[in-house]
N, C-alpha and C. Protein backbone atom coordinates (compact mmCIF):
# COMPACT_ATOMS: atom_id res chain seq x y z
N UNK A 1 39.03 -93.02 134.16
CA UNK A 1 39.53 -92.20 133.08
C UNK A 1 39.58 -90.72 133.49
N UNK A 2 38.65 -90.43 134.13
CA UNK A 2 38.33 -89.11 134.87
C UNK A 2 40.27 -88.62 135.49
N UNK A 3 40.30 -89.41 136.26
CA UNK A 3 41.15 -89.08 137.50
C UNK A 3 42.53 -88.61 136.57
N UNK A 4 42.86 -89.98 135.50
CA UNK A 4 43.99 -90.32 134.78
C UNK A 4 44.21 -88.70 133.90
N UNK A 5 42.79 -88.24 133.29
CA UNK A 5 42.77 -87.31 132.68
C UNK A 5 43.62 -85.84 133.78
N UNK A 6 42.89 -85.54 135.12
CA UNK A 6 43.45 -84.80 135.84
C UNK A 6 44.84 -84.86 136.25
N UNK A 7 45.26 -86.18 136.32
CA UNK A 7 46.60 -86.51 136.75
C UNK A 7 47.35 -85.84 135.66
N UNK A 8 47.03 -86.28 133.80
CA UNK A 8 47.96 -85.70 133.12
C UNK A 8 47.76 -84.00 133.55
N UNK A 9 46.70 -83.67 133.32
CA UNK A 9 46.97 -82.39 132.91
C UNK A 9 47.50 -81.45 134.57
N UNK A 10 47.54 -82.04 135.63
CA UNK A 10 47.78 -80.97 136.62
C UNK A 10 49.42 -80.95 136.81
N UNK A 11 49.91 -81.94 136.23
CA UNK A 11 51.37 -81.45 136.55
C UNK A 11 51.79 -80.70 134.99
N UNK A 12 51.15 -79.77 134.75
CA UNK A 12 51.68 -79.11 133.81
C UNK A 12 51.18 -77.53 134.06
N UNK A 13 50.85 -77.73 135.93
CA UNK A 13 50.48 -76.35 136.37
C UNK A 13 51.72 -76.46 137.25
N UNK A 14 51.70 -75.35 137.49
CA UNK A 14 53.49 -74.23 138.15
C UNK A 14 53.29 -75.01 139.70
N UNK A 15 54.39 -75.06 140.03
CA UNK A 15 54.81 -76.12 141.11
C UNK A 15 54.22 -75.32 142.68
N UNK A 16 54.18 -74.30 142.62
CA UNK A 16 53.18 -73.59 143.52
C UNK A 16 52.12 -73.56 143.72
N UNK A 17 51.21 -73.86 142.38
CA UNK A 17 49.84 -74.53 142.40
C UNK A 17 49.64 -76.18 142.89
N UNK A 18 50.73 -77.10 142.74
CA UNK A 18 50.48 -78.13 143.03
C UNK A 18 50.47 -78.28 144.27
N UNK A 19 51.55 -77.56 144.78
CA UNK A 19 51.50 -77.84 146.38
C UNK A 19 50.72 -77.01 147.27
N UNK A 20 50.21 -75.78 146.36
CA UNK A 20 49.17 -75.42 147.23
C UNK A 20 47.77 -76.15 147.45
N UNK A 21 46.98 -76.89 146.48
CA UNK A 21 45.66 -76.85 145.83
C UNK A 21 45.55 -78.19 145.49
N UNK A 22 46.71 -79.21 145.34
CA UNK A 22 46.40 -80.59 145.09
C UNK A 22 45.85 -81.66 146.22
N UNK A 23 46.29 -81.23 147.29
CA UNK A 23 46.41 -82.68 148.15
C UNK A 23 44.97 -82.06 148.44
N UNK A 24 44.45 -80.68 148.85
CA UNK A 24 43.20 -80.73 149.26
C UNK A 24 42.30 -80.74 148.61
N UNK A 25 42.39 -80.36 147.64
CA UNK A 25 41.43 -80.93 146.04
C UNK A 25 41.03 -82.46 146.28
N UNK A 26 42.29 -83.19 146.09
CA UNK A 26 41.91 -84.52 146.16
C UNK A 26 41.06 -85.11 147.57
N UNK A 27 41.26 -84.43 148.52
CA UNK A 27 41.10 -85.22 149.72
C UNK A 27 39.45 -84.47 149.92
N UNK A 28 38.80 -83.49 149.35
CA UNK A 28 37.76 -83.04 148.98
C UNK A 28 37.24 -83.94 148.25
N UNK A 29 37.81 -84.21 146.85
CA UNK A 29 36.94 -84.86 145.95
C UNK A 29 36.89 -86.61 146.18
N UNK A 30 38.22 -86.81 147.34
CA UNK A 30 37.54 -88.19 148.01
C UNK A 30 36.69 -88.37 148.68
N UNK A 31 36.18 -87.02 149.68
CA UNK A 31 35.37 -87.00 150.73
C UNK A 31 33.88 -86.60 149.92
N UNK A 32 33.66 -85.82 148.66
CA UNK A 32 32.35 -85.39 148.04
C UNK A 32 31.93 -87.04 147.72
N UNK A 33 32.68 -87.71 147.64
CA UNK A 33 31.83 -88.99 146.90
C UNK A 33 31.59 -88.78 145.31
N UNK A 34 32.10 -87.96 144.59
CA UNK A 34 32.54 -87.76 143.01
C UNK A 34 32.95 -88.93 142.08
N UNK A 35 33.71 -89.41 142.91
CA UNK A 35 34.82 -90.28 142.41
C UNK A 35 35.17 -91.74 143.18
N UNK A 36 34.61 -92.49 143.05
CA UNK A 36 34.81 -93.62 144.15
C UNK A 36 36.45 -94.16 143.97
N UNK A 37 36.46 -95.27 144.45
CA UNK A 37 37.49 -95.59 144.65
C UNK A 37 38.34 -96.51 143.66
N UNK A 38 36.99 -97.21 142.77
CA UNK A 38 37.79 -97.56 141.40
C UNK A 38 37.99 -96.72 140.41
N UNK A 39 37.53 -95.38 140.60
CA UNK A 39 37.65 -94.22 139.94
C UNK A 39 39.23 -94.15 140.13
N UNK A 40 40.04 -93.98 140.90
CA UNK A 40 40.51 -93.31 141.66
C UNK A 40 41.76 -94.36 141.56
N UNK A 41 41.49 -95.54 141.61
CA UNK A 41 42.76 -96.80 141.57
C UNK A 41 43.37 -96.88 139.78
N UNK A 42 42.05 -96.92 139.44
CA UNK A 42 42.16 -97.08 137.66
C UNK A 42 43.01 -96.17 136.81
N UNK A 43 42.50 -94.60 137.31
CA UNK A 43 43.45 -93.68 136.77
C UNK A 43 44.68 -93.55 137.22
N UNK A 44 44.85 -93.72 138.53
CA UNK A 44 46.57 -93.94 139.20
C UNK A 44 47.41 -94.84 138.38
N UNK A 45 46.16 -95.72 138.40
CA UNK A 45 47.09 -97.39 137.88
C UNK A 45 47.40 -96.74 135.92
N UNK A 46 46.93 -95.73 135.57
CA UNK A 46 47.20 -95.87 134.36
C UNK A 46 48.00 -94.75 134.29
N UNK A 47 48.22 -94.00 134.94
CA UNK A 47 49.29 -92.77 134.91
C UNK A 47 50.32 -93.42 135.34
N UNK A 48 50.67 -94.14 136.21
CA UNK A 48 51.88 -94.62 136.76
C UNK A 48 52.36 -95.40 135.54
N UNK A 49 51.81 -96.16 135.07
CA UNK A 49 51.73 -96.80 133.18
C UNK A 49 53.10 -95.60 132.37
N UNK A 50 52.34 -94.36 132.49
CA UNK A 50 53.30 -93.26 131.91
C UNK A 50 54.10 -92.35 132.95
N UNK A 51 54.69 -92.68 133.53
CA UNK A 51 55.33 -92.30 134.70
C UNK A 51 57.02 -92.44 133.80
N UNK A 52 57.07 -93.50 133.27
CA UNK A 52 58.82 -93.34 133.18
C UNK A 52 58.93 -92.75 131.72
N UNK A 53 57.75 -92.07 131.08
CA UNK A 53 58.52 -91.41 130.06
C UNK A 53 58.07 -90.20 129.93
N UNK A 54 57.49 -89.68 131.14
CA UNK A 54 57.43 -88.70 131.57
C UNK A 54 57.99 -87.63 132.49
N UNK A 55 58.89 -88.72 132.81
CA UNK A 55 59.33 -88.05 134.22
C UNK A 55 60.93 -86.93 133.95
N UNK A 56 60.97 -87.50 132.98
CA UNK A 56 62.18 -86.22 131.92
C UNK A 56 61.86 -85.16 132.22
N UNK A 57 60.28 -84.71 131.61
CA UNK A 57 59.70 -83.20 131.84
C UNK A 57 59.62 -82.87 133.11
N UNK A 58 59.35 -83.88 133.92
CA UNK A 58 58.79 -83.09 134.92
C UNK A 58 59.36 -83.35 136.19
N UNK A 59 60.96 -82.53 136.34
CA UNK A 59 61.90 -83.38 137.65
C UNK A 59 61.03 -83.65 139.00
N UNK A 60 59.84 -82.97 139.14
CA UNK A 60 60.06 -83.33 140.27
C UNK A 60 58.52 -84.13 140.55
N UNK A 61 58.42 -84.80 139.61
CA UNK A 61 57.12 -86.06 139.47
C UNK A 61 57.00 -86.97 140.41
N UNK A 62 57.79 -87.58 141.10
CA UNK A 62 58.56 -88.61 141.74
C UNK A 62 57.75 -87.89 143.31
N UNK A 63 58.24 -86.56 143.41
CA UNK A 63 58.20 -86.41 145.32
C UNK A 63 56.56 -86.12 145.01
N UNK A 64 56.09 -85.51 143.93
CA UNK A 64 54.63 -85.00 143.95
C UNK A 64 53.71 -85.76 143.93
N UNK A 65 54.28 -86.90 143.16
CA UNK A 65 53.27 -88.09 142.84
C UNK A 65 52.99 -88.80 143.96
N UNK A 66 54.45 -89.29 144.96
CA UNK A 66 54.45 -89.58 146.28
C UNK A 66 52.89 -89.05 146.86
N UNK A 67 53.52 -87.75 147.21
CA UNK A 67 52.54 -87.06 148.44
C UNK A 67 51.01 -87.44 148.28
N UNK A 68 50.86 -87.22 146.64
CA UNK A 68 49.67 -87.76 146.11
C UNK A 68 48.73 -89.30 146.50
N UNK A 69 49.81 -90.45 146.07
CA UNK A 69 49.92 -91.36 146.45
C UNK A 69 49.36 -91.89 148.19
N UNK A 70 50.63 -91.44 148.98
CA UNK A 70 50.46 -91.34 150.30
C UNK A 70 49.36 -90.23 150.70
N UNK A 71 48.48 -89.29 150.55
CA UNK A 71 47.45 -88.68 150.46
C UNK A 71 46.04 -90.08 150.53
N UNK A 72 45.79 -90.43 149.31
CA UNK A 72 45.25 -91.59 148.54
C UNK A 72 44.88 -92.38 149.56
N UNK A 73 46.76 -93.27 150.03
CA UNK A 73 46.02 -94.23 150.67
C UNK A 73 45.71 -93.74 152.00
N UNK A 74 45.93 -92.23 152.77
CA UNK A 74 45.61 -92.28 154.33
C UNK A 74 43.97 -92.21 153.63
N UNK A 75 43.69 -91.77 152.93
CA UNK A 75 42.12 -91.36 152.78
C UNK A 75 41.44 -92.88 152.62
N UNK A 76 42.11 -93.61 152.02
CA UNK A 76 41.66 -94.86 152.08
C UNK A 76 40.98 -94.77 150.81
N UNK A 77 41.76 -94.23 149.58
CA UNK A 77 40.82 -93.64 148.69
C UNK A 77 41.64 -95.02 147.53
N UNK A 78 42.49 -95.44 147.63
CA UNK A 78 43.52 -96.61 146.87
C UNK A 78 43.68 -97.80 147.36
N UNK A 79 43.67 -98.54 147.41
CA UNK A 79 44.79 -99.62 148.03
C UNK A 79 46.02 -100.19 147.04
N UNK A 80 47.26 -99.93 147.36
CA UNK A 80 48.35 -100.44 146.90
C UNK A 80 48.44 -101.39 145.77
N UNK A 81 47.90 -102.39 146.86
CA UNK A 81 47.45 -104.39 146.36
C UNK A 81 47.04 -103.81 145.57
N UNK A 82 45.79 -103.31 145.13
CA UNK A 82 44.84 -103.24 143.31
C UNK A 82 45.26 -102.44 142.47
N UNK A 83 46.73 -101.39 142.45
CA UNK A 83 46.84 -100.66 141.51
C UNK A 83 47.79 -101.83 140.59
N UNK A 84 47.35 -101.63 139.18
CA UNK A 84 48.45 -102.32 138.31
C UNK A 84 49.02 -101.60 137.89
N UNK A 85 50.66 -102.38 138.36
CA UNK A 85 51.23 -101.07 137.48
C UNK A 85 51.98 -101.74 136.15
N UNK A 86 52.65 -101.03 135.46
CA UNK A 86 53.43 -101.47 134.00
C UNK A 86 54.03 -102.54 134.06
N UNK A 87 53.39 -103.64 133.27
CA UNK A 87 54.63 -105.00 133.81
C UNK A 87 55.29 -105.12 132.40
N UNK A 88 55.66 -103.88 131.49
CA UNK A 88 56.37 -104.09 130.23
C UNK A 88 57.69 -103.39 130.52
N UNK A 89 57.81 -102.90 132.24
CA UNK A 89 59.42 -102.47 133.10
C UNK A 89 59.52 -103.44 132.96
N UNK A 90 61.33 -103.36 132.92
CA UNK A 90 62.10 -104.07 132.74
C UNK A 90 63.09 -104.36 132.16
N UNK A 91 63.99 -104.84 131.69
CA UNK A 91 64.81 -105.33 130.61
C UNK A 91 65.99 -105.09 131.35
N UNK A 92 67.19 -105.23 130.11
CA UNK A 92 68.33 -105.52 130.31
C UNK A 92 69.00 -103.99 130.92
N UNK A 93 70.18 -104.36 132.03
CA UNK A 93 71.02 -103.24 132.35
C UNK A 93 71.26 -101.86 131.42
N UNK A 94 71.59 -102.94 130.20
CA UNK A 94 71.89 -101.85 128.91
C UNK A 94 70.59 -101.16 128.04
N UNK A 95 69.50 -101.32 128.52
CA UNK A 95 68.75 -100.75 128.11
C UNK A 95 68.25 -99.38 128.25
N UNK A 96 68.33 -98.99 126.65
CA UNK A 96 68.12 -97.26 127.24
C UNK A 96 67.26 -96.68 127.65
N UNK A 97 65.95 -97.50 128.17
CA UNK A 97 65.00 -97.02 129.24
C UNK A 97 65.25 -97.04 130.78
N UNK A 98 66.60 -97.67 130.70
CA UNK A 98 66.78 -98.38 132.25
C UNK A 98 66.94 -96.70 132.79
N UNK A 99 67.11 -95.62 132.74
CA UNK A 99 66.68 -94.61 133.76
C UNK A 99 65.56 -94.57 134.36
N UNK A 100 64.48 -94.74 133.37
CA UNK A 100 63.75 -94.32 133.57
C UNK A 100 62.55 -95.36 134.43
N UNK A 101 62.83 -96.63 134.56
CA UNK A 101 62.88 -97.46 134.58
C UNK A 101 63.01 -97.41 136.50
N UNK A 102 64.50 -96.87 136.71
CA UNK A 102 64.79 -96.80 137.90
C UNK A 102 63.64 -95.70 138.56
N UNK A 103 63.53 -94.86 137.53
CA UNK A 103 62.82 -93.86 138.95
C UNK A 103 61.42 -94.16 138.71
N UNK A 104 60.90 -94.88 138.18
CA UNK A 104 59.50 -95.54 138.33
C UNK A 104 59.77 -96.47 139.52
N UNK A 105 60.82 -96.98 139.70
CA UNK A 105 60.60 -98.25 141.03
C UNK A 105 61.27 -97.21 142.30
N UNK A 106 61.97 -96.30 141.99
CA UNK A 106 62.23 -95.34 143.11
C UNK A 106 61.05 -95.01 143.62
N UNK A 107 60.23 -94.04 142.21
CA UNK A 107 58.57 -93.21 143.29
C UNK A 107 57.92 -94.86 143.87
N UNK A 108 57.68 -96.18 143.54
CA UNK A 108 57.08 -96.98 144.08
C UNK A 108 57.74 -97.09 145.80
N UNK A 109 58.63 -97.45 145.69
CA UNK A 109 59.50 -97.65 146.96
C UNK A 109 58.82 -96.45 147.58
């Protein structure tokens, strides 16, 4: 809950703070032992949950979340296999979530 909590609130700091202060924040607070690793899978796995109706606000969620992501697993702080992600994606072509929809399986890819 910890992590999920930081995840919302740091992308609503100025895009110069994220890329200065995030990846080594995290790769600190993987290495302090703060936060283990189901810490750390649980909150991913539940932000990614709100990833496609969020990602309106925030264009550039997708490359940040990445780096984040790929950060994660070199630290060995995630594994892929155990994050769950939203299995209520989905639906029809014509559905008016299907944007959003796409760039949730884009940042996965």
């Amino acid at each position: 809950m910890i992590f999920y909590s930081f995840l919302n609130k740091i992308f609503d700091r100025s895009e110069d703070d994220i890329n200065t202060y995030l990846l080594q924040y995290l790769s600190d607070l993987w290495n302090s032992k703060q936060l283990g690793r189901n810490g750390f899978q649980d909150g991913l796995s539940k932000f990614l949950a709100i990833v496609p109706n969020i990602s309106a606000d925030y264009p550039k969620l997708s490359t940040q979340l990445a780096k984040v992501m790929h950060l994660l697993y070199k630290e060995n702080a995630v594994k892929f296999d155990k994050l769950i992600l939203n299995d209520k994606l989905g639906g029809s072509p014509d559905d008016d979530d299907q944007p959003m929809v796409e760039d949730y399986y884009k940042l996965m890819a």
